[in-house]
Protein backbone atom coordinates (compact mmCIF):
# COMPACT_ATOMS: atom_id res chain seq x y z
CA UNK A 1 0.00 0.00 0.00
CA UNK A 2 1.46 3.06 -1.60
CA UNK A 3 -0.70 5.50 0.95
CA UNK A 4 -2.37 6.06 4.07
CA UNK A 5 -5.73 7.68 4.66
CA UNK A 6 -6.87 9.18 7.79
CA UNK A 7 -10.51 10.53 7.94
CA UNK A 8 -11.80 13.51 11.16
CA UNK A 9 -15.75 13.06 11.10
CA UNK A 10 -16.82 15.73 13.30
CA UNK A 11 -20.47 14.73 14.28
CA UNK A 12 -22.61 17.97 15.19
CA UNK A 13 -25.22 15.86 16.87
CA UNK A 14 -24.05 12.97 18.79
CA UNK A 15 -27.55 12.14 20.12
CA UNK A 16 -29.28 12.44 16.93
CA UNK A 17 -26.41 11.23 14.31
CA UNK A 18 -24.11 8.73 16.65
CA UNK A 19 -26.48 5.64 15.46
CA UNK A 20 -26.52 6.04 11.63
CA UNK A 21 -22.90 6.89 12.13
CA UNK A 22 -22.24 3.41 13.85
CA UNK A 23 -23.79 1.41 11.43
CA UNK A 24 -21.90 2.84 8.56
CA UNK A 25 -18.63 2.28 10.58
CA UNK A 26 -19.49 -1.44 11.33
CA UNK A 27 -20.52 -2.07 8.12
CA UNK A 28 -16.57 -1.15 7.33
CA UNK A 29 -15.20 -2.33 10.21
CA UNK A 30 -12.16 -4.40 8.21
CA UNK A 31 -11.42 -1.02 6.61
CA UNK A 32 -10.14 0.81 10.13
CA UNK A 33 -7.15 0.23 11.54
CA UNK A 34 -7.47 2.49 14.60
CA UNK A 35 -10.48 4.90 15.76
CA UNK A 36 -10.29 7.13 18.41
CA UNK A 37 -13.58 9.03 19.00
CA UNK A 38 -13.48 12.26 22.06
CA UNK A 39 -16.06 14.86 23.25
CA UNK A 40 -16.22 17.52 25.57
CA UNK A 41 -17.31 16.26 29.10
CA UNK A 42 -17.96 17.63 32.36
CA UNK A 43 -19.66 16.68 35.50
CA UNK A 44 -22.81 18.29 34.23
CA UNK A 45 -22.77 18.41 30.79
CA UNK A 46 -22.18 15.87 27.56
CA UNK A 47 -21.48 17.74 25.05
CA UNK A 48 -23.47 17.03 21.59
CA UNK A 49 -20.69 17.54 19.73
CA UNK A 50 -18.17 14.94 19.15
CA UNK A 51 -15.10 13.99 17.10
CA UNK A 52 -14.16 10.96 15.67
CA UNK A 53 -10.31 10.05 13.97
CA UNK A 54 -9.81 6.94 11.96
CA UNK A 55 -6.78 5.25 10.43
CA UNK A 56 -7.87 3.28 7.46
CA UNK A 57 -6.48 0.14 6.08
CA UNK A 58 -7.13 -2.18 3.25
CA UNK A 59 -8.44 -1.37 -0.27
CA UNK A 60 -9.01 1.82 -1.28
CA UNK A 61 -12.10 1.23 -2.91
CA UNK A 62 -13.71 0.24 0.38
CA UNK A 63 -12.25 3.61 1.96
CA UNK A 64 -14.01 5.46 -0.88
CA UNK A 65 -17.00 3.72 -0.16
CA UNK A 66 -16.96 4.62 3.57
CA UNK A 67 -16.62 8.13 2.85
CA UNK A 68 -19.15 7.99 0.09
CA UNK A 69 -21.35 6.16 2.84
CA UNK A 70 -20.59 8.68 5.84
CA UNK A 71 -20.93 11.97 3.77
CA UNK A 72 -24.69 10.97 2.54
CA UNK A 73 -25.44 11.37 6.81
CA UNK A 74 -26.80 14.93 7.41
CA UNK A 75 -24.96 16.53 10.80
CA UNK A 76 -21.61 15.27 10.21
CA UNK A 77 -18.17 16.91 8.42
CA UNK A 78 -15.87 14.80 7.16
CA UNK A 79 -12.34 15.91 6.59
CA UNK A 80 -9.92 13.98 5.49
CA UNK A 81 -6.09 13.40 4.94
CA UNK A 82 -3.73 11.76 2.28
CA UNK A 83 -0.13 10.47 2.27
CA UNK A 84 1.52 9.50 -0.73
CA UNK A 85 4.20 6.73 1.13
CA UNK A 86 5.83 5.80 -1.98
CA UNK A 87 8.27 9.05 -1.46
């Protein structure tokens, strides 16, 4: 593998979007490597706002299709980055 893809979904509504953003993620479960997922939290408030980070492994065309997947869920950005490792 000549690259490595890591993908920020920022989810703007954790209570409303966090299930229809699982499924998608289990459905391409083989595809992440590592996910780390954070939100603010204090003793008396969760916030609704919440970030997820995944390191993506496999074929491309199945990291396409998660992101293809992920963007067509309203209340979520996903950003994502690139690196060409045949430098």
């Amino acid at each position: 593998m000549n690259e490595k893809r890591i993908i920020g979904i920022n989810v703007l509504d954790r209570i409303k979007e966090a299930g229809r953003t699982q499924h998608v993620l289990s459905k391409y479960a083989t595809s992440v490597k590592t996910r780390l997922g954070f939100h603010e939290l204090s003793e008396d408030v969760c916030s609704r706002n919440g970030f997820i980070i995944l390191e993506l492994t496999g074929k491309k065309s199945e990291w396409d299709s998660l992101e293809n997947e992920l963007n067509k869920i309203g209340g979520i950005n996903i950003q994502k980055m690139s690196f060409d490792l045949s430098k």
